[in-house]
N, C-alpha and C. Protein backbone atom coordinates (compact mmCIF):
# COMPACT_ATOMS: atom_id res chain seq x y z
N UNK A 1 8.23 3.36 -0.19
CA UNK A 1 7.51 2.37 0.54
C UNK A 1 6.03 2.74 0.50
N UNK A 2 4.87 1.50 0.06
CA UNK A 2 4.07 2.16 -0.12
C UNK A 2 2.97 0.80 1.61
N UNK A 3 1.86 1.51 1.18
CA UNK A 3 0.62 0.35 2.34
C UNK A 3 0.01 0.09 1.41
N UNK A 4 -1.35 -0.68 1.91
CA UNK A 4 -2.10 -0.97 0.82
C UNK A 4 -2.64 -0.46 -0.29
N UNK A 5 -2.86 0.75 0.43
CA UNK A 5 -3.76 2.13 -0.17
C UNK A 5 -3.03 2.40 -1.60
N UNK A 6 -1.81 2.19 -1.72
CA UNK A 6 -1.10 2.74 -2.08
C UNK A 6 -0.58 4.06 -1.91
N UNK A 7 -0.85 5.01 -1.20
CA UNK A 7 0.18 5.92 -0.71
C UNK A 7 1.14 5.65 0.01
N UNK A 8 1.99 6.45 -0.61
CA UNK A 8 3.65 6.59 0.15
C UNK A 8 3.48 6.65 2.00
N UNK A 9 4.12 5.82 3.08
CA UNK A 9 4.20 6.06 4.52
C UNK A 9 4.61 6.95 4.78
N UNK A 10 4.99 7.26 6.02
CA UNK A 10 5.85 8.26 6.90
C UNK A 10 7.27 7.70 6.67
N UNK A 11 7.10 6.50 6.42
CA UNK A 11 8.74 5.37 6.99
C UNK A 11 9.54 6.79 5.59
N UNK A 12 8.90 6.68 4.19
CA UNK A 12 9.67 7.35 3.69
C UNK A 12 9.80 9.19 3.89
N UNK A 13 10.53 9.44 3.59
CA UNK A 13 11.00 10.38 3.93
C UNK A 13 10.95 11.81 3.26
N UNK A 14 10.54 11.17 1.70
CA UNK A 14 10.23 12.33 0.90
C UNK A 14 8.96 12.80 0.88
N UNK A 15 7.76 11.84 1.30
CA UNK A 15 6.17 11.68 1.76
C UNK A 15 6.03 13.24 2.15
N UNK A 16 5.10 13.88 1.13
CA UNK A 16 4.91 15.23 1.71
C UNK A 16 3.58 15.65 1.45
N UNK A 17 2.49 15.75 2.45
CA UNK A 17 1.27 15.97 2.72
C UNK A 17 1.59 17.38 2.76
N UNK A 18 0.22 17.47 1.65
CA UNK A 18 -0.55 19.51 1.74
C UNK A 18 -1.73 19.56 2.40
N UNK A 19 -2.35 20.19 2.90
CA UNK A 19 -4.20 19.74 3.25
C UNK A 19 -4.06 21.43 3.39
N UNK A 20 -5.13 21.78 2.53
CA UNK A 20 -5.82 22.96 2.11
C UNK A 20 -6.82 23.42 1.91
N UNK A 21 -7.71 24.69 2.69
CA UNK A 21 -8.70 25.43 3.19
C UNK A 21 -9.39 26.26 2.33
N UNK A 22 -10.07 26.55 2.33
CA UNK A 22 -10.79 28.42 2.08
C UNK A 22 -10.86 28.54 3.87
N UNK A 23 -10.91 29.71 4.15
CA UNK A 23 -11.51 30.17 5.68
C UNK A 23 -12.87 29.70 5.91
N UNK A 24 -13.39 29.71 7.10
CA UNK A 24 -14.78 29.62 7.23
C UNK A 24 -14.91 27.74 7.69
N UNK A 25 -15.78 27.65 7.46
CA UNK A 25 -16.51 26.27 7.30
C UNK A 25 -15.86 25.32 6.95
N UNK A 26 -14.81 25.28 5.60
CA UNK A 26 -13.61 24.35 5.17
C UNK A 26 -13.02 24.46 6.13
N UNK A 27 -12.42 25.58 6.63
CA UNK A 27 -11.22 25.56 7.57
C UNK A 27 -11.53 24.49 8.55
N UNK A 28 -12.51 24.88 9.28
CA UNK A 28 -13.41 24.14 10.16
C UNK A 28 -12.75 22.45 10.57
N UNK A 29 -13.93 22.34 9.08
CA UNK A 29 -13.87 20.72 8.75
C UNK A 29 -12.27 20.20 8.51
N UNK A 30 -11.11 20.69 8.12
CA UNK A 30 -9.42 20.64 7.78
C UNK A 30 -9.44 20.10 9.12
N UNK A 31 -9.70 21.08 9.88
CA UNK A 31 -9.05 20.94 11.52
C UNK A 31 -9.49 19.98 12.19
N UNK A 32 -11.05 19.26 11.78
CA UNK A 32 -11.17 18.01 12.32
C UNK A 32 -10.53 16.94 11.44
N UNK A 33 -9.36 16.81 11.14
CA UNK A 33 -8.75 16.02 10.79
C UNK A 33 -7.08 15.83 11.21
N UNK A 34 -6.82 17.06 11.81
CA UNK A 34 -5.73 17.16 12.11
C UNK A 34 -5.20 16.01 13.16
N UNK A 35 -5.57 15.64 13.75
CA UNK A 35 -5.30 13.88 14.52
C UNK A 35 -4.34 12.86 13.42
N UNK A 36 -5.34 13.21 12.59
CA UNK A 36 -4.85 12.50 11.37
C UNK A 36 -3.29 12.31 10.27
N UNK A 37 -3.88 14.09 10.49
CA UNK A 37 -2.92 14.63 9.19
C UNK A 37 -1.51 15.05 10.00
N UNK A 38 -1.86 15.18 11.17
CA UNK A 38 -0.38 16.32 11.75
C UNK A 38 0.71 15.07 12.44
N UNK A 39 0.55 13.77 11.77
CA UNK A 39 1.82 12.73 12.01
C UNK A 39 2.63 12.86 11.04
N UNK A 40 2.17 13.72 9.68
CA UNK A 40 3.18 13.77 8.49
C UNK A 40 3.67 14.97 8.94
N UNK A 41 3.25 16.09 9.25
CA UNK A 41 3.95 17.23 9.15
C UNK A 41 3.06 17.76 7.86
N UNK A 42 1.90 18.21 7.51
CA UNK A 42 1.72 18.88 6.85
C UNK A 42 1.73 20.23 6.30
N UNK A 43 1.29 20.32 5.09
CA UNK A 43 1.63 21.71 5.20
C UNK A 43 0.41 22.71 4.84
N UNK A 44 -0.13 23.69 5.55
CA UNK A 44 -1.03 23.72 5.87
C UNK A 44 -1.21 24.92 4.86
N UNK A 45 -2.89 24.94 4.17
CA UNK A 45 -2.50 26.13 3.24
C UNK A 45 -4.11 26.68 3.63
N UNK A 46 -4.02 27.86 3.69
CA UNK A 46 -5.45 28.13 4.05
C UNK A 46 -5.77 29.58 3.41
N UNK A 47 -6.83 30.61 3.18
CA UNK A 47 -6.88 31.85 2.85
C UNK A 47 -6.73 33.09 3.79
N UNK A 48 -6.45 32.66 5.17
CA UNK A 48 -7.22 33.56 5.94
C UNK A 48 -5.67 32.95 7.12
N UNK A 49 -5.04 34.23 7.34
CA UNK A 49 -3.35 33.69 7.82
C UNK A 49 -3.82 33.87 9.42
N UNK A 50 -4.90 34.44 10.08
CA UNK A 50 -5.23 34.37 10.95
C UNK A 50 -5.36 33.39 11.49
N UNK A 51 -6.21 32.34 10.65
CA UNK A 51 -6.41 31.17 11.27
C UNK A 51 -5.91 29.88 11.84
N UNK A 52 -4.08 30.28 10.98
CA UNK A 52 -3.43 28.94 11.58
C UNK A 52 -2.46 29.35 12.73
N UNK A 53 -2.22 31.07 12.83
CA UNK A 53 -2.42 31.41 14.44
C UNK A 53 -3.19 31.14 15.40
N UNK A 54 -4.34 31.32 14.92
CA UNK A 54 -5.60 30.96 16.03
C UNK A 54 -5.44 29.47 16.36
N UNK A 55 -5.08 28.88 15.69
CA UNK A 55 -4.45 26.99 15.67
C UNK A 55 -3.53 26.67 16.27
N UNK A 56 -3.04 27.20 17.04
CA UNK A 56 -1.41 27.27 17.34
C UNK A 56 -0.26 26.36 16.23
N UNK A 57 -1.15 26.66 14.53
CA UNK A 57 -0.04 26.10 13.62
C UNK A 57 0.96 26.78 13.09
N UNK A 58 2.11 26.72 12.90
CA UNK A 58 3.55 27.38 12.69
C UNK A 58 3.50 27.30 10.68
N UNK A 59 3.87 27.83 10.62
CA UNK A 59 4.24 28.23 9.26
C UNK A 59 3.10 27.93 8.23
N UNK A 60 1.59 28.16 8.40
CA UNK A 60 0.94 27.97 7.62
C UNK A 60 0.73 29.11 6.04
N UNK A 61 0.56 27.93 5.22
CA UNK A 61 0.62 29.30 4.10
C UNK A 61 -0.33 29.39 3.50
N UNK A 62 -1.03 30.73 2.74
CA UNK A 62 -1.53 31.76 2.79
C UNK A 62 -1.62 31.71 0.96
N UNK A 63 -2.84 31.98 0.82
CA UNK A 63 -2.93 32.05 -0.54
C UNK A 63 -4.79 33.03 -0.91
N UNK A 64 -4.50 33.96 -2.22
CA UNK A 64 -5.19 34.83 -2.32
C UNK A 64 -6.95 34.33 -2.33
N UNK A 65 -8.06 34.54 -1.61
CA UNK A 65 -8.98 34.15 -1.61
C UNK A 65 -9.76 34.57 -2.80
N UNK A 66 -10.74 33.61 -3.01
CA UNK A 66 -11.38 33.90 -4.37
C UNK A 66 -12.56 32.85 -4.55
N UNK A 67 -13.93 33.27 -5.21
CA UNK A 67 -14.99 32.70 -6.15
C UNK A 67 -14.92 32.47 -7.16
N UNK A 68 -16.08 32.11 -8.13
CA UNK A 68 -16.50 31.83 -9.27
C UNK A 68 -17.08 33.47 -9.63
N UNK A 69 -17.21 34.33 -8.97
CA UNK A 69 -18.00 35.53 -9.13
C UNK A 69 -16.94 36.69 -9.67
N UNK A 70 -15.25 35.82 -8.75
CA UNK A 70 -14.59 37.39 -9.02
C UNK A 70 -13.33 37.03 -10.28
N UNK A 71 -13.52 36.76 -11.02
CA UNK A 71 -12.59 36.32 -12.25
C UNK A 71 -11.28 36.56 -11.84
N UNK A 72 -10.88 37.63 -11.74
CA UNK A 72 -9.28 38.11 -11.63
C UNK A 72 -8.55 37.92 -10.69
N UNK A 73 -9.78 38.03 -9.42
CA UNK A 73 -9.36 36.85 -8.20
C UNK A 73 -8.88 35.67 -8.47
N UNK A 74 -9.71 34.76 -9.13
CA UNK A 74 -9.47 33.63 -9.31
C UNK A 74 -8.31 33.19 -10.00
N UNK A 75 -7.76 33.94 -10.74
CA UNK A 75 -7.04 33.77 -11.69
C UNK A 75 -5.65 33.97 -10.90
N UNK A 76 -5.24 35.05 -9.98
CA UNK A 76 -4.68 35.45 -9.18
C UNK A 76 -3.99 34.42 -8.34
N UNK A 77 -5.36 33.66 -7.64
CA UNK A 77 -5.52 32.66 -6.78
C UNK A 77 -4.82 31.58 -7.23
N UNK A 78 -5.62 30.93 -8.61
CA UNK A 78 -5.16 29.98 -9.66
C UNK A 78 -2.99 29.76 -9.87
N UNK A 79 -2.91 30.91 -10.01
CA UNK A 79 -1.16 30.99 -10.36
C UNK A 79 -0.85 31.35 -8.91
N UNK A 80 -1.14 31.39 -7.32
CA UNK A 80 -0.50 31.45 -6.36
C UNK A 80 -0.81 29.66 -5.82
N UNK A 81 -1.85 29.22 -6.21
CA UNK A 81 -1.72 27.60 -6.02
C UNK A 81 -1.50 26.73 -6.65
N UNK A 82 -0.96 26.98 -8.06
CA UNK A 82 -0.30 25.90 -8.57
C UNK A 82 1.14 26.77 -8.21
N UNK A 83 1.82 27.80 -8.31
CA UNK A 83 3.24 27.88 -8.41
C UNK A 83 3.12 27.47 -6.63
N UNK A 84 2.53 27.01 -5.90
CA UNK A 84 2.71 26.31 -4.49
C UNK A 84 2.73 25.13 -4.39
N UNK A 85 2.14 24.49 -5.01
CA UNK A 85 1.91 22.92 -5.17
C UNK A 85 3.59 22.24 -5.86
N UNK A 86 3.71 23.44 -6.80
CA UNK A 86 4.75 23.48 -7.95
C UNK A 86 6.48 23.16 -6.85
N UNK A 87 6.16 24.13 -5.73
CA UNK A 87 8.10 24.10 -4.91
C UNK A 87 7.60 23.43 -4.16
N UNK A 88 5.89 23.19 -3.55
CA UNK A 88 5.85 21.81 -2.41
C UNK A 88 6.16 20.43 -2.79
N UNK A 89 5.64 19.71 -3.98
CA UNK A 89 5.68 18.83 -4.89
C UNK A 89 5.33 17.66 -3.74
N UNK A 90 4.04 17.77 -3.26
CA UNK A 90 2.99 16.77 -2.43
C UNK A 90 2.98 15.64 -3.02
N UNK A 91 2.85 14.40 -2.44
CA UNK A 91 2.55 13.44 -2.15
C UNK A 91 1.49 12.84 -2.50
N UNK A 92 1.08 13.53 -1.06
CA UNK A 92 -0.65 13.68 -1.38
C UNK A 92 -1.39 15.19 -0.56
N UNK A 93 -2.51 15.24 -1.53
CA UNK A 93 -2.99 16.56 -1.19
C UNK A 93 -4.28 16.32 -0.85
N UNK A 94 -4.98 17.13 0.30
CA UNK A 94 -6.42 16.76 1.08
C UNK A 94 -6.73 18.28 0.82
N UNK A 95 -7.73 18.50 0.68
CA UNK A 95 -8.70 19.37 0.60
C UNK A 95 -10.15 19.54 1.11
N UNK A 96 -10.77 20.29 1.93
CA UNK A 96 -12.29 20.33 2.25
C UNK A 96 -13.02 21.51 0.87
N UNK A 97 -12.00 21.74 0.44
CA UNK A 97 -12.39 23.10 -0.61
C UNK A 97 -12.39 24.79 0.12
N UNK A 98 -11.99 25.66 -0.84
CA UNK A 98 -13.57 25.66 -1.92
C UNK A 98 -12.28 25.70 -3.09
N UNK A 99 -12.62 26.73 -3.76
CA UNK A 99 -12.45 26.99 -5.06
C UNK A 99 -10.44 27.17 -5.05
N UNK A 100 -10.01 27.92 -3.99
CA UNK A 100 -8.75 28.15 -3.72
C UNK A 100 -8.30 26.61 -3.79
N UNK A 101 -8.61 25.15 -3.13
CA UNK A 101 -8.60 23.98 -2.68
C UNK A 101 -8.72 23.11 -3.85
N UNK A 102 -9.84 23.91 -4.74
CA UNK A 102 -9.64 22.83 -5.96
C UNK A 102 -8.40 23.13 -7.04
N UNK A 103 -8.18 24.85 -7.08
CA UNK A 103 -6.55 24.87 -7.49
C UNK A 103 -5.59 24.02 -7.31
N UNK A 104 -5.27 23.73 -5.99
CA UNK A 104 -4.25 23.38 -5.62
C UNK A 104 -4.44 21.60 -5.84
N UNK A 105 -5.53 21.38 -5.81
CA UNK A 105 -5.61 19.63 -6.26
C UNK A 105 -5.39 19.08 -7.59
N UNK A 106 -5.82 20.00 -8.43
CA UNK A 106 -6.04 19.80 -9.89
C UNK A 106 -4.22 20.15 -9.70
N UNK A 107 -3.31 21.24 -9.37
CA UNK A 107 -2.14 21.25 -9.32
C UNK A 107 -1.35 19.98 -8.90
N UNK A 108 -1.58 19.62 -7.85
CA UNK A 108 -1.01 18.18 -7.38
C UNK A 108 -1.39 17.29 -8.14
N UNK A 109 -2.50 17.01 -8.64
CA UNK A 109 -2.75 16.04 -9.48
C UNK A 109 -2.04 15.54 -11.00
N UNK A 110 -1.77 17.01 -11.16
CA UNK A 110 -0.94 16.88 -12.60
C UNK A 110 -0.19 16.80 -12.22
N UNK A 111 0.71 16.84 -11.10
CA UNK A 111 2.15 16.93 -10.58
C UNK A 111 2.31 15.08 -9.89
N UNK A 112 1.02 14.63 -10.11
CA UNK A 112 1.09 13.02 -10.24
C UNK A 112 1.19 12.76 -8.76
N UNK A 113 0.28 13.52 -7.64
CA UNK A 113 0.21 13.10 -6.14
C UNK A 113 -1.13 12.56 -6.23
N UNK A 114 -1.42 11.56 -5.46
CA UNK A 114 -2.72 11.29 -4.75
C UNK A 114 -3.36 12.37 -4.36
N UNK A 115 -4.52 12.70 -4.53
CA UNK A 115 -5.88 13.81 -4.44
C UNK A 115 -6.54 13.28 -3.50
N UNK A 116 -7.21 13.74 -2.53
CA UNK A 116 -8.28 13.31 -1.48
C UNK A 116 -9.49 14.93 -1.58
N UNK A 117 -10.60 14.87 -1.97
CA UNK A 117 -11.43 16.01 -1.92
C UNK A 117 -12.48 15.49 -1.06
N UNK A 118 -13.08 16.31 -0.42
CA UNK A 118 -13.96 15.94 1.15
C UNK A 118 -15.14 17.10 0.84
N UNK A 119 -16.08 16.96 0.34
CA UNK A 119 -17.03 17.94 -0.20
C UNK A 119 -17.88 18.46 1.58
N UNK A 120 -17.77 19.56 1.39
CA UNK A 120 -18.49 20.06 2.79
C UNK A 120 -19.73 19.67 3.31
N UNK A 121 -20.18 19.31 4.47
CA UNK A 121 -21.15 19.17 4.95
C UNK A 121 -22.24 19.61 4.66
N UNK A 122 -22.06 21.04 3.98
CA UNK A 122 -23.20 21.99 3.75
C UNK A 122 -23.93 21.49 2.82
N UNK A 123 -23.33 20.90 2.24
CA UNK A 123 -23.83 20.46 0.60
C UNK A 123 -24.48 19.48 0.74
N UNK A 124 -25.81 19.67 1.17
CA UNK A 124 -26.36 18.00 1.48
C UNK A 124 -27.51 17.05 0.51
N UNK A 125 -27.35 18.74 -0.99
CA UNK A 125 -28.37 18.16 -1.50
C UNK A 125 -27.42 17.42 -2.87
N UNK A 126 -26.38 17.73 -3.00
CA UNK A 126 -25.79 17.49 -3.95
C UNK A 126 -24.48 18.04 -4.15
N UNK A 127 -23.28 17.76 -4.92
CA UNK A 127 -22.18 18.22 -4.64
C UNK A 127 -21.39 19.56 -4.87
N UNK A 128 -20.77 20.23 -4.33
CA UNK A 128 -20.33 21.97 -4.73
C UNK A 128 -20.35 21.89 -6.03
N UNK A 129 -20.22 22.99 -6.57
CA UNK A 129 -19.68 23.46 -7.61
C UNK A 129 -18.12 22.92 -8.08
N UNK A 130 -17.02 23.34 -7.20
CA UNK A 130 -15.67 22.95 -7.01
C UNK A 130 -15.57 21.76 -7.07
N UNK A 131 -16.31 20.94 -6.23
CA UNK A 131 -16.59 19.34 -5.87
C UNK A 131 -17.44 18.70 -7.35
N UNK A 132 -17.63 19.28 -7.75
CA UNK A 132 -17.58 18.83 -9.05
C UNK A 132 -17.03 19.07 -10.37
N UNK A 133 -16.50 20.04 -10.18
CA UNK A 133 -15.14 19.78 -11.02
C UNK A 133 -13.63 19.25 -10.42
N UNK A 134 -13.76 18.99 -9.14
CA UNK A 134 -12.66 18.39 -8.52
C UNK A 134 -12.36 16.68 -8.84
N UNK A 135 -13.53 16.23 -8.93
CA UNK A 135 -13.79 14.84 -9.53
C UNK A 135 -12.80 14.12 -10.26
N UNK A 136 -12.64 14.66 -11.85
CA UNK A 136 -11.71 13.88 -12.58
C UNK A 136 -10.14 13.85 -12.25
N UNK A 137 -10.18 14.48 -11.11
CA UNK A 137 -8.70 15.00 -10.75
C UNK A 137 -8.94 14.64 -8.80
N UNK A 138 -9.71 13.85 -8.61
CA UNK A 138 -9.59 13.18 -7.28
C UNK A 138 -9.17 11.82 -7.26
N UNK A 139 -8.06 11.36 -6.28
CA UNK A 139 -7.93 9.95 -6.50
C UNK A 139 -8.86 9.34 -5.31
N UNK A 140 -9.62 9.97 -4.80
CA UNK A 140 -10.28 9.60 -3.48
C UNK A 140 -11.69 10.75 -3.54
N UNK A 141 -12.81 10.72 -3.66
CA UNK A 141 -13.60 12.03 -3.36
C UNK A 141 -15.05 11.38 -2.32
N UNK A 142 -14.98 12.46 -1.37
CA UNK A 142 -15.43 11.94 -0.17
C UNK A 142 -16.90 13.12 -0.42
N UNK A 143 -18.06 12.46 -0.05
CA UNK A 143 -19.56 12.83 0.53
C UNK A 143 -19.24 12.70 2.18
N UNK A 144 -20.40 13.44 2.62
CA UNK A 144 -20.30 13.72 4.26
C UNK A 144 -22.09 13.26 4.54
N UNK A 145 -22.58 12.83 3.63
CA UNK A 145 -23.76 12.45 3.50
C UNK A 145 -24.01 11.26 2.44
N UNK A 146 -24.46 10.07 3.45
CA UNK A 146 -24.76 8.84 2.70
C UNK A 146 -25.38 8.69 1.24
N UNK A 147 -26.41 9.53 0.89
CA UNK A 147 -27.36 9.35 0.24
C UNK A 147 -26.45 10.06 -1.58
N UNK A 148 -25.47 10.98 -0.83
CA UNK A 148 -24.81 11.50 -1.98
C UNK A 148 -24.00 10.41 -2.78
N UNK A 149 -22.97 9.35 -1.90
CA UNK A 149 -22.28 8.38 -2.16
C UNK A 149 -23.27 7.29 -3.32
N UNK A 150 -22.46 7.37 -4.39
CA UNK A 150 -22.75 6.24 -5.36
C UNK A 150 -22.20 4.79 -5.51
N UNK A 151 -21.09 4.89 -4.84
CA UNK A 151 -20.08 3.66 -4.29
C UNK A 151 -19.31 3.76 -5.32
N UNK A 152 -19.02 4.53 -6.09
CA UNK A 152 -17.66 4.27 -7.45
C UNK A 152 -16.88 5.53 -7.26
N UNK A 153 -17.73 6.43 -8.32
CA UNK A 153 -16.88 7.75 -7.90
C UNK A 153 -17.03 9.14 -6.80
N UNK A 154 -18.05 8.74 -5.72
CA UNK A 154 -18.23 9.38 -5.25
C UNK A 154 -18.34 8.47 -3.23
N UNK A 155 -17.87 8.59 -2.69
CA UNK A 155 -17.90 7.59 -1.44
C UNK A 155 -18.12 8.40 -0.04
N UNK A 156 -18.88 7.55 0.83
CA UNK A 156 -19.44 8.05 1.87
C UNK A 156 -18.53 7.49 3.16
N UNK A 157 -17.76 8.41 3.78
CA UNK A 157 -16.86 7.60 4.95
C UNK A 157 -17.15 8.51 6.24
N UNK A 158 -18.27 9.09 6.48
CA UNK A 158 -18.89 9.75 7.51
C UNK A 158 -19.05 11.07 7.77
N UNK A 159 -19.23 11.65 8.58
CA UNK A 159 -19.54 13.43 8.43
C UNK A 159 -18.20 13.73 9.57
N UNK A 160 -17.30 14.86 9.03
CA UNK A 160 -16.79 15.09 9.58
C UNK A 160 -17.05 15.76 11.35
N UNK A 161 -18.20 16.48 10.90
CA UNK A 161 -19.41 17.15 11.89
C UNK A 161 -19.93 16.52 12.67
């Protein structure tokens, strides 16, 4: 069953939302959305396992943190978020980023879910790094600042902040 949007509802049953973090500032911005996101039951993936204690969220999962700076990290990171995306097999997947976040989208994406990427607030002069390679593999990619939004592939639907 789909809405306009075309994503899958709640009515169905196999509908399985991921929404995924780096710690810090992403995390942040994830959590102002949770109103949103926590009618599916998501599943919450973040770097930092502290934080979805500090949330009072139950079974959040945990994946190796990493940059553009630390290669082997990344790489690490890279094969713990696609073999996650891989036994979750999402729906749709939301992301604030960073680099852990664009793993796991570019994973869902080939795995043929709806992508939502939400480029951080911080970024006000232009889009991350991640957030721009997240692009060809977003079915939705969100600015938090008007002036960034081009109205095609890049769209302005308010500051989470």
């Amino acid at each position: 069953m789909s809405d306009q949007t075309g994503f899958q509802t709640a009515a169905d049953q196999r509908f399985v939302v991921m929404a995924v973090a780096s710690g810090g500032g992403h995390w942040e911005e994830l959590m102002l959305l949770r109103p949103a996101l926590d009618r599916y039951s998501p599943i919450y993936v973040t770097t930092n396992a502290k934080l979805g204690t500090r949330d009072g969220l139950v079974g959040v999962r945990v994946l190796p943190d990493c940059n553009r700076d630390q290669p082997s990290k990344s790489l690490r990171s890279l094969w713990h978020s696609f073999r996650l995306v891989w036994k979750s097999r999402p729906n749709l997947l939301v992301t604030t980023g960073a680099l852990p976040g664009l793993f796991c989208l570019i994973g869902a994406r080939l795995l043929g879910a709806k992508t939502i990427w939400i480029d951080s607030v911080a970024n006000s002069d232009g889009p991350s790094l991640s957030g721009r390679f997240a692009k060809p593999f977003s079915t939705l990619w969100l600015a938090q600042w008007p002036h960034l939004a081009d109205g095609r592939d890049v769209l302005y639907g308010g500051s989470l902040l």
